[in-house]
Protein backbone atom coordinates (compact mmCIF):
# COMPACT_ATOMS: atom_id res chain seq x y z
CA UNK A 1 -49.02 56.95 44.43
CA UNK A 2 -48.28 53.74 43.61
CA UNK A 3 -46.56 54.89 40.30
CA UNK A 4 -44.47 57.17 42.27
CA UNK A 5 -43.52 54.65 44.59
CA UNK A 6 -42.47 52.23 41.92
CA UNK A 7 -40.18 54.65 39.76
CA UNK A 8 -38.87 56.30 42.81
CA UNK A 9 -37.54 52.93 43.88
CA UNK A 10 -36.31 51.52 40.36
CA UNK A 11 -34.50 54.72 40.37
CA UNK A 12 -33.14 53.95 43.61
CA UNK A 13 -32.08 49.91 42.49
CA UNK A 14 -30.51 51.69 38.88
CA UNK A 15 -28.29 54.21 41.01
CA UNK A 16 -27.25 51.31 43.53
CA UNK A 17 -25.89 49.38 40.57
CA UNK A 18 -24.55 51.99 38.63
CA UNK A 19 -22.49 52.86 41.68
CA UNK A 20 -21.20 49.65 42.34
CA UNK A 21 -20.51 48.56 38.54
CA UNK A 22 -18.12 52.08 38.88
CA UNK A 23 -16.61 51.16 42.34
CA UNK A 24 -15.90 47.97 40.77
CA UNK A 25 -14.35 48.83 37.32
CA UNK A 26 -12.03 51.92 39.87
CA UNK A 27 -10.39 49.25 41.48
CA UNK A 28 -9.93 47.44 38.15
CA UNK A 29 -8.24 50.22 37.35
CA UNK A 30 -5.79 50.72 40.22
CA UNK A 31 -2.21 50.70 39.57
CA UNK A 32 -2.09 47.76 42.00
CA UNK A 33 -4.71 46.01 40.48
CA UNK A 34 -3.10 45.92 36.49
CA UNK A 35 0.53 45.27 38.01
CA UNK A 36 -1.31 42.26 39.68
CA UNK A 37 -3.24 41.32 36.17
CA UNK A 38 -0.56 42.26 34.37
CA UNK A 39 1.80 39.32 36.21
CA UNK A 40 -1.11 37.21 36.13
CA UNK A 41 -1.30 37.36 32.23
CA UNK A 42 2.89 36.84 32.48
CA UNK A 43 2.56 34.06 34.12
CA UNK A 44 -0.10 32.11 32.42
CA UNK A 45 1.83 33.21 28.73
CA UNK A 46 4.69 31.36 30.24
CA UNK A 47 3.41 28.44 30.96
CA UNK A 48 1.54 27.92 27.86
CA UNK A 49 4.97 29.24 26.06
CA UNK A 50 6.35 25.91 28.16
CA UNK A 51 3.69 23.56 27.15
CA UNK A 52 4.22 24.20 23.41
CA UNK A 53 7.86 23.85 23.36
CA UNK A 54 7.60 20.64 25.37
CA UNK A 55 5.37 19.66 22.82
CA UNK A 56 7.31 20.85 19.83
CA UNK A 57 10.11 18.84 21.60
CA UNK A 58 8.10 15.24 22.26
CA UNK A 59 6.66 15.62 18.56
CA UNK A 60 10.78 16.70 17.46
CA UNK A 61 12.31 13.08 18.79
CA UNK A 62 9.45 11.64 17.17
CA UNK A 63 9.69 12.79 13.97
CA UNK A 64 13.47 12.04 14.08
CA UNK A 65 12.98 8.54 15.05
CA UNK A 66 10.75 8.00 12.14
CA UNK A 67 13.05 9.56 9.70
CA UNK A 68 16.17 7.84 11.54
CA UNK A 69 14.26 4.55 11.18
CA UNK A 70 12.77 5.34 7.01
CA UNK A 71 17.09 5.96 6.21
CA UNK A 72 18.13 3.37 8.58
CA UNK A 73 20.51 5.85 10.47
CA UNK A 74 19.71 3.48 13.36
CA UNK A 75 20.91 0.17 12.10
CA UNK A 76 23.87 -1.61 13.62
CA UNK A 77 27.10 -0.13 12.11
CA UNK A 78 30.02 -3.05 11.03
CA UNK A 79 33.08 -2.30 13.75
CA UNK A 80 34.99 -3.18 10.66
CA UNK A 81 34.28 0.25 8.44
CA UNK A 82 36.06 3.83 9.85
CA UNK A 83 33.72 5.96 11.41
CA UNK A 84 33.26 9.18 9.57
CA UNK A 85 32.59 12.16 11.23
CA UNK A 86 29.97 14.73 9.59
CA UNK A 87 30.45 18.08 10.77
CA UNK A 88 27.96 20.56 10.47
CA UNK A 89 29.99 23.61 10.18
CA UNK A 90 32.93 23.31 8.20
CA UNK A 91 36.32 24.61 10.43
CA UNK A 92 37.32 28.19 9.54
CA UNK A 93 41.26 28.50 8.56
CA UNK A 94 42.99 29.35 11.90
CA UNK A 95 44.45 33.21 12.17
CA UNK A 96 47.97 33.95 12.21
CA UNK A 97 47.01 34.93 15.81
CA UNK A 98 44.36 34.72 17.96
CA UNK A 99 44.16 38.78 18.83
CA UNK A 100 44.22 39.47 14.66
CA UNK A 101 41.38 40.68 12.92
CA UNK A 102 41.16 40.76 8.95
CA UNK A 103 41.11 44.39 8.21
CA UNK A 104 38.28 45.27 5.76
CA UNK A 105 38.35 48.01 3.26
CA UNK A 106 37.75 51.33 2.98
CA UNK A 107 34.72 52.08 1.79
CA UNK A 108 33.83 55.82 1.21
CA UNK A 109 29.96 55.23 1.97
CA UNK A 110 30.86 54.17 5.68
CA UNK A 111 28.63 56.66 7.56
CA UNK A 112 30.23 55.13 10.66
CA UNK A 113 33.28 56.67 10.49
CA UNK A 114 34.83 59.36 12.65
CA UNK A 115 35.10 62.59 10.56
């Protein structure tokens, strides 16, 4: 009897938790519920996405001070000399006028092209 008893109720306990561990994994599953984790996860990427480039900034000055300071970019300049201006793109040759584009040409292999 006692056997009985004991089985009976284990049964009983495994059933109970079975049914809960589904209930619980259901709502998991709601649409409600993933929108929610799915923000959540949005969220959290963006702030860590925010903490690396601040970081990726900090270390950026850094780095430039040390190489500003190794090629002495940031010693005193003589008022005497001409400043000279480094550009990092060169200027483009102006167009006749500003509404003008270059035609390009034809080129039989266009497969954009009306037919």
């Amino acid at each position: 009897m006692f056997r009985r008893t004991f089985w009976f109720t284990a049964g009983a306990a495994a059933g109970v938790w079975a049914t809960t561990k589904v209930n619980r994994k259901l709502k998991q599953l709601t649409p409600e519920s993933l929108a929610a984790q799915a923000a959540d996860k949005a969220i959290e990427t963006g702030h860590k996405l925010k903490d690396f480039a601040l970081d990726v900034r900090d270390n950026m000055v850094q780095r430039e001070a040390e190489l500003g300071g190794a090629l002495g970019l940031e010693a005193p300049v003589d008022p005497d000399l001409p400043v000279q201006r480094h550009y990092a793109v060169e200027a483009a040759e102006p167009a006749a006028h500003p509404n003008t584009y270059r035609k390009l040409p034809y080129n039989s292999n266009n497969r954009n092209e009306d037919h």
